[in-house]
Structure formats: C-alpha cells, structure tokens
N, C-alpha and C. Protein backbone atom coordinates (compact mmCIF):
# COMPACT_ATOMS: atom_id res chain seq x y z
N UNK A 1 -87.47 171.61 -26.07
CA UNK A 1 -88.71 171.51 -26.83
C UNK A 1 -89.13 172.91 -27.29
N UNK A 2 -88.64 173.65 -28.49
CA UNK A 2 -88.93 175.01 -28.97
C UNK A 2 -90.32 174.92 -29.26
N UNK A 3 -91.48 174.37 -29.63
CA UNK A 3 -92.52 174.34 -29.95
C UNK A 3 -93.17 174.68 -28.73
N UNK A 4 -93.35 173.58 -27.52
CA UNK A 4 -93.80 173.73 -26.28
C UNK A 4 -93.28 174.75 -25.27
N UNK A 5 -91.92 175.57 -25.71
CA UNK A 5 -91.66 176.24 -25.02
C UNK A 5 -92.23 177.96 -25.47
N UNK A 6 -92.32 178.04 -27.04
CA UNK A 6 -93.05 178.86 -27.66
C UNK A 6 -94.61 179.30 -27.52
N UNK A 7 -95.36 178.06 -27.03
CA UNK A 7 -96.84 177.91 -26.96
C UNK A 7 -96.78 179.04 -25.40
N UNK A 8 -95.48 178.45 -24.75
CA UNK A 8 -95.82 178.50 -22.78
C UNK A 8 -95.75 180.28 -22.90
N UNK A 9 -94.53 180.51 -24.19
CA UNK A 9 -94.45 182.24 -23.94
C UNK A 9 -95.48 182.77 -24.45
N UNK A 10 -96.31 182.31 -25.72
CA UNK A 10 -97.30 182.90 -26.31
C UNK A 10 -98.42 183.11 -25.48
N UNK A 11 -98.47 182.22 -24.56
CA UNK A 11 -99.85 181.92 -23.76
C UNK A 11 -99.61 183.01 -22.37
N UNK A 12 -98.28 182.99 -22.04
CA UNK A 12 -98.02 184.01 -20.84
C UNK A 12 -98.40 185.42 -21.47
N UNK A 13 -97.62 185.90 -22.55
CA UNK A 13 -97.81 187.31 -23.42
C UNK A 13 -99.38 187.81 -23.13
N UNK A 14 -99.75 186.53 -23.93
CA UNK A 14 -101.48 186.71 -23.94
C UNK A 14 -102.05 187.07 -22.86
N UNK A 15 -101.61 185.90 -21.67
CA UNK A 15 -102.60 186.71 -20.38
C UNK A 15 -102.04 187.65 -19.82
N UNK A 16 -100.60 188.28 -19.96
CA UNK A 16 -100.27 189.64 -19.15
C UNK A 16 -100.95 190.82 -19.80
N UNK A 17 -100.96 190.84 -21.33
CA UNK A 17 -101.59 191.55 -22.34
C UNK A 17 -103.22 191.54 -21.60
N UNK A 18 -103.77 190.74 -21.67
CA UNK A 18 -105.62 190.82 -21.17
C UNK A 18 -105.22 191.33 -19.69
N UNK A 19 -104.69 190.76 -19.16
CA UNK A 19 -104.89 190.86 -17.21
C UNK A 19 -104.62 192.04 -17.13
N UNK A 20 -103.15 192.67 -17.79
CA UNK A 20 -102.96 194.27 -17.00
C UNK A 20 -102.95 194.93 -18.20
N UNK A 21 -103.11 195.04 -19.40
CA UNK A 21 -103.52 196.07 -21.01
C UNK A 21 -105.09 196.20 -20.81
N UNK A 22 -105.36 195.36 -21.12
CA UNK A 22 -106.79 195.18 -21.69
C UNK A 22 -107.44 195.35 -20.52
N UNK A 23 -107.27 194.80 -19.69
CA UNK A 23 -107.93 194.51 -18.39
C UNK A 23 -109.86 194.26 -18.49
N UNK A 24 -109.94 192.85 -19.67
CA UNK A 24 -111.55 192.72 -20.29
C UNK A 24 -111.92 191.69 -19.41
N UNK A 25 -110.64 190.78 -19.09
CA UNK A 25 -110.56 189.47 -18.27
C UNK A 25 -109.70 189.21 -17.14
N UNK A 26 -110.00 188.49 -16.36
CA UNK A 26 -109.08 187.92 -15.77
C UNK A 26 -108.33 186.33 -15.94
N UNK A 27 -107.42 185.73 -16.83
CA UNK A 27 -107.30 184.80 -17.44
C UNK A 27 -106.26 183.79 -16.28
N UNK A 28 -106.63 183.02 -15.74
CA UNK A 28 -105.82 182.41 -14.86
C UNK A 28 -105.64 181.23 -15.21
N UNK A 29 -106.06 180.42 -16.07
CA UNK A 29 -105.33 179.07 -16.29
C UNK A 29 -105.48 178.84 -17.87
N UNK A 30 -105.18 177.97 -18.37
CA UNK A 30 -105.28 177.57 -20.27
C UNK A 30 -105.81 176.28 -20.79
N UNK A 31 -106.38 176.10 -21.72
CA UNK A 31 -107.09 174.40 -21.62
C UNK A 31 -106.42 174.59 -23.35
N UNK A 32 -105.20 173.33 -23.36
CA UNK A 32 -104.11 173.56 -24.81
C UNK A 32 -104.58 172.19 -25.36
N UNK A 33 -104.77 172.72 -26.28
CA UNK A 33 -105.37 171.38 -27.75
C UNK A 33 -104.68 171.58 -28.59
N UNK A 34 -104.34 170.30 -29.41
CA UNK A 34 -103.73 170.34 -30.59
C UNK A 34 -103.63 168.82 -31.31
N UNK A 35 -103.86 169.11 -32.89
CA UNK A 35 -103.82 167.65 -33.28
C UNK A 35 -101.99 167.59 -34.17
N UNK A 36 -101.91 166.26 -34.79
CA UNK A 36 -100.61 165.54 -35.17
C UNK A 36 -99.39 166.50 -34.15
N UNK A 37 -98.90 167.79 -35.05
CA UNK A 37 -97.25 167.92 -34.02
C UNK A 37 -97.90 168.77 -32.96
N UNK A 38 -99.11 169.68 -33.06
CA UNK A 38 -99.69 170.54 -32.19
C UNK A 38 -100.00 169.68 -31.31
N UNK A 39 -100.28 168.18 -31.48
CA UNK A 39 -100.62 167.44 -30.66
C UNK A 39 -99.56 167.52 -29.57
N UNK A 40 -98.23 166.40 -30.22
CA UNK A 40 -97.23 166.57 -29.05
C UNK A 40 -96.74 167.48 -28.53
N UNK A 41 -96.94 168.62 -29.12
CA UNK A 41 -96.94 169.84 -28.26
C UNK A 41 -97.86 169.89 -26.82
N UNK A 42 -99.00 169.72 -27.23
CA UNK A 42 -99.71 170.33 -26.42
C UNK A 42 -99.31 169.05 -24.88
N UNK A 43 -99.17 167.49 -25.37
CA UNK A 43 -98.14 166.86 -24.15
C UNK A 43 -97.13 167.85 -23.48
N UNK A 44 -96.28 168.19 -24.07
CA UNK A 44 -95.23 168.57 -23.54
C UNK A 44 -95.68 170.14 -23.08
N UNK A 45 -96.25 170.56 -22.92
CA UNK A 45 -96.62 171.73 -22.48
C UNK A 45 -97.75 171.35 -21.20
N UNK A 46 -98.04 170.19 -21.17
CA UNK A 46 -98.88 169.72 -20.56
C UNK A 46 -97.53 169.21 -19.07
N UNK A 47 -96.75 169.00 -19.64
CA UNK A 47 -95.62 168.47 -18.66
C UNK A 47 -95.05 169.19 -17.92
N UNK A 48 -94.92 170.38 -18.64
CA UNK A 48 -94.01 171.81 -18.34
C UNK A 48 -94.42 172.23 -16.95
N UNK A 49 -93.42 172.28 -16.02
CA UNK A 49 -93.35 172.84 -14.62
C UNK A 49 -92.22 173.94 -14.64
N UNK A 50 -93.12 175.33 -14.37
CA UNK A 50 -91.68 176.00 -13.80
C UNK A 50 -92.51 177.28 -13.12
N UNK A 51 -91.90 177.96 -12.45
CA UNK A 51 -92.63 179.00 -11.19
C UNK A 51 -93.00 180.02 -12.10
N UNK A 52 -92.73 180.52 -13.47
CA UNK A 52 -92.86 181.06 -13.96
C UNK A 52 -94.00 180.79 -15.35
N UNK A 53 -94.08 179.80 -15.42
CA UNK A 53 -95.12 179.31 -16.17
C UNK A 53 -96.82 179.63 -16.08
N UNK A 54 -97.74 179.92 -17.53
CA UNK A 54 -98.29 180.07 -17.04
C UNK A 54 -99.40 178.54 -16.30
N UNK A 55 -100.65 178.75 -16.00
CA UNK A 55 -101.44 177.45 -15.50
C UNK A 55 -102.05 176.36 -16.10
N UNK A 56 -101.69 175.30 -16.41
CA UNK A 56 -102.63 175.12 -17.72
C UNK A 56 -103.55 173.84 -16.78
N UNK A 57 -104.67 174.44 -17.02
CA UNK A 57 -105.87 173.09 -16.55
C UNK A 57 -105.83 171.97 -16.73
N UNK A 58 -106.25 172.07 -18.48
CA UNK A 58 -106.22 170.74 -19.12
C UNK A 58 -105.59 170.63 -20.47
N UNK A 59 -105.43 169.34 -20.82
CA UNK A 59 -104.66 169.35 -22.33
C UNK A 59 -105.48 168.24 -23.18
N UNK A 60 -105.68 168.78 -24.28
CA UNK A 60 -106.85 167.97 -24.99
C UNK A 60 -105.83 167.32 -26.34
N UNK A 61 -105.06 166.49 -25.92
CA UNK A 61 -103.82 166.21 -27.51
C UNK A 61 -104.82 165.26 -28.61
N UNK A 62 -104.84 165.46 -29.50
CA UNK A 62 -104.88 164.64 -30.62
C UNK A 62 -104.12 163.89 -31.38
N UNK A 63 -103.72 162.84 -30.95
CA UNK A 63 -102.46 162.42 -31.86
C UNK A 63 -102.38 161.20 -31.97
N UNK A 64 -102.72 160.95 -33.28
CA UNK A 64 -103.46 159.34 -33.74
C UNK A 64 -102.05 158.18 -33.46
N UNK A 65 -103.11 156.63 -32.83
CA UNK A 65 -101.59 156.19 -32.94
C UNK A 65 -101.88 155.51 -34.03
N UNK A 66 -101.10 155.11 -34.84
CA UNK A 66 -100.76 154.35 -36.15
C UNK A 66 -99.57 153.35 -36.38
N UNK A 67 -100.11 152.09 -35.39
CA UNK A 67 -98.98 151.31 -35.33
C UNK A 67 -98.62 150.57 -37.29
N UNK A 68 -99.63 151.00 -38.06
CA UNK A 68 -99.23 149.92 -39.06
C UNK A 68 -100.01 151.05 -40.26
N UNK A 69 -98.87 151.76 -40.49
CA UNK A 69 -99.22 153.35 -41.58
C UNK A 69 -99.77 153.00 -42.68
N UNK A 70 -99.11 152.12 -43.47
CA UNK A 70 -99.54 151.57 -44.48
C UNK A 70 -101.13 150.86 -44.38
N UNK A 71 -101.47 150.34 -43.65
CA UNK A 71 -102.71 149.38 -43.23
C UNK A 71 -103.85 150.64 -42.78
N UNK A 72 -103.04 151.52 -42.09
CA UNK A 72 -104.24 152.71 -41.76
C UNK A 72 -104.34 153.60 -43.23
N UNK A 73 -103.26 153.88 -43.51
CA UNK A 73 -103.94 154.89 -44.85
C UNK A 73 -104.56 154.51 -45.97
N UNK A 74 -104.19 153.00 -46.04
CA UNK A 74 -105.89 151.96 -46.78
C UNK A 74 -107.12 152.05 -46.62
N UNK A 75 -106.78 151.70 -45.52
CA UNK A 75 -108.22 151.77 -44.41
C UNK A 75 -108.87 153.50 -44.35
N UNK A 76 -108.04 154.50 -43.99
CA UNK A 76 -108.65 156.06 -44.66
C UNK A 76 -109.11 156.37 -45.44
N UNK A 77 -108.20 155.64 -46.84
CA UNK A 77 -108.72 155.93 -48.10
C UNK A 77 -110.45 154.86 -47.96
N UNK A 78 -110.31 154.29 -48.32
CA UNK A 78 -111.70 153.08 -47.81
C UNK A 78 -112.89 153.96 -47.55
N UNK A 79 -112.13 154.51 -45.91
CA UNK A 79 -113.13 154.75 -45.49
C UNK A 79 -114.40 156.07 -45.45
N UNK A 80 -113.12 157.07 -46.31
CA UNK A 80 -113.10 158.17 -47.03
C UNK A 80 -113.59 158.22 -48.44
N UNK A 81 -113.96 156.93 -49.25
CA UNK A 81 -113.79 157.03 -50.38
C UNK A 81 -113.04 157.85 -51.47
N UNK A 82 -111.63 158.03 -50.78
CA UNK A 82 -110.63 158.28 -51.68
C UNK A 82 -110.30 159.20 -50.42
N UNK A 83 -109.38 160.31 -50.88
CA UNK A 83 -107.89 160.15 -50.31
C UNK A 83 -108.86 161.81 -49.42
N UNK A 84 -108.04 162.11 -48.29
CA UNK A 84 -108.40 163.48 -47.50
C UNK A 84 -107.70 164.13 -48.26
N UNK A 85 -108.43 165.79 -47.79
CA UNK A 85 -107.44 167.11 -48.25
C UNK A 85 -106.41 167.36 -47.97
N UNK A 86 -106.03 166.60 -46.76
CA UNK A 86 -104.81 166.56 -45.86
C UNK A 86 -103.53 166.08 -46.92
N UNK A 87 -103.97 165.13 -47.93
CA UNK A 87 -102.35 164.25 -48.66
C UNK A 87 -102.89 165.22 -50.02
N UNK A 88 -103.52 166.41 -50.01
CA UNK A 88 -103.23 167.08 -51.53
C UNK A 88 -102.17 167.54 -51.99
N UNK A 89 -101.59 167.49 -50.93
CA UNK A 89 -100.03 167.40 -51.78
C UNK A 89 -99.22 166.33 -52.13
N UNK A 90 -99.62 165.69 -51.37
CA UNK A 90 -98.84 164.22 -52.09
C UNK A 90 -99.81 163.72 -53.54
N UNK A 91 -101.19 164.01 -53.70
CA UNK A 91 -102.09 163.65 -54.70
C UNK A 91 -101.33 164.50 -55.77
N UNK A 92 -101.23 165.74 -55.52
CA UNK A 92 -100.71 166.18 -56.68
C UNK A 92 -99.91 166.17 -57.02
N UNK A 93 -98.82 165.51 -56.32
CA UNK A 93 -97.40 165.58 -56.45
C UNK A 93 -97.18 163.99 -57.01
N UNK A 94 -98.53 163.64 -57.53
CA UNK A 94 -98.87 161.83 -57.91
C UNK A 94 -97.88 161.20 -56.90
N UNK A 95 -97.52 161.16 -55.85
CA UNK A 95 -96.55 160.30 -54.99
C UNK A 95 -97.91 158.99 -54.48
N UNK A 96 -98.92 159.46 -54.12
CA UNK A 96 -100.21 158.15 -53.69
C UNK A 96 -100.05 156.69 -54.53
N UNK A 97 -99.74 157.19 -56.20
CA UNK A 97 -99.89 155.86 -56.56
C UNK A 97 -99.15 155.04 -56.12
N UNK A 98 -97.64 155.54 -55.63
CA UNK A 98 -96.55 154.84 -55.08
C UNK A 98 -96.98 153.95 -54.12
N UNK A 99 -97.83 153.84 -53.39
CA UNK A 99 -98.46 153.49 -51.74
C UNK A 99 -97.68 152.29 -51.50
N UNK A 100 -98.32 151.41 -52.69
CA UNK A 100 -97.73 150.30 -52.24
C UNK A 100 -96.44 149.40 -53.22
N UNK A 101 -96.14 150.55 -53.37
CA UNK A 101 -94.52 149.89 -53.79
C UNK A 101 -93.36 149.50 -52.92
N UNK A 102 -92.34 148.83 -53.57
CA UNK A 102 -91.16 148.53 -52.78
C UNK A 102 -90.37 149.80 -52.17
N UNK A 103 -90.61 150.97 -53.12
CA UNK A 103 -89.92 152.06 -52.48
C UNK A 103 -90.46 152.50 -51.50
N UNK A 104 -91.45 152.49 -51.39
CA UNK A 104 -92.29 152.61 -49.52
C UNK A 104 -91.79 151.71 -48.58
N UNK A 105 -91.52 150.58 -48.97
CA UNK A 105 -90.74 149.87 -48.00
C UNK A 105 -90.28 149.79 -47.03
C-alpha cells in the first residue's frame, strides 16, 4: 500500500522533525482523515502495525458508499441543483451529457 505507507513516513519525519529539531512540541500520537482515496488511505494506515510506526489514535475516513453510481449522481445533481465543482472536468470535457447512455453501461 504506497499511499498508506507514504502517509506512515510523512507523519514519522514530521514528529522526529518537531520532537528533536524544533523541539515546540511533543507529538506522540496522529488523528488521520481523509476523504474518497485519502479516505482508504487513511483505513489502511489505520491498520498499519509495526514497532516502528508512528501512533495513530484515531482515523476519521470519509469514503462514500455508492452501491448504485448512476442513481447517486442523479440524486447529487438533484440535490445540488446541478452538477459539484468536483465533475468540472468532466462538465467541461461535456462527458455529463453522456450520464445516461448505453456507453455508461
């Protein structure tokens, strides 16, 4: 898992950097959030055991479930009155009108 294993070194760096550089804090454990892939990150970092690791308290994931994609991004648009900033690239890339074609399929 390069993502979750990237977060565990970034987060160690960080507190050796404050604990013995800086010495502003003493940082002993991590509370890791993240939404869509930051999400499953922040699971799997949430899982991570090793003696060398740093502590992590708690894990706050965000990560929507969407058993029926098509039916939820209706329902977004709906409920949004038109589309989030999030698909401006698909808006501009006109791929939205596609939604409900056979090529979505």
């Amino acid at each position: 898992m390069p993502m979750a294993k990237a977060a565990m070194q970034s987060m160690k760096a960080a507190q050796e950097f404050v604990n013995e550089e800086l010495k502003v804090a003493e940082v002993e454990s991590w509370i890791v959030s993240g939404a869509s892939k930051r999400g499953w990150t922040t699971w799997m970092v949430g899982l991570a055991e090793c003696a060398s690791c740093v502590n992590i308290s708690a894990i706050i994931p965000l990560v929507p479930i969407v058993p029926n994609l098509l039916q939820d991004v209706h329902r977004q648009w709906q409920s949004y009155g038109g589309w989030t900033f999030a698909f401006s690239d698909y808006t501009e890339a006109g791929i939205m009108q596609y939604l409900d074609d056979e090529i979505f399929g």
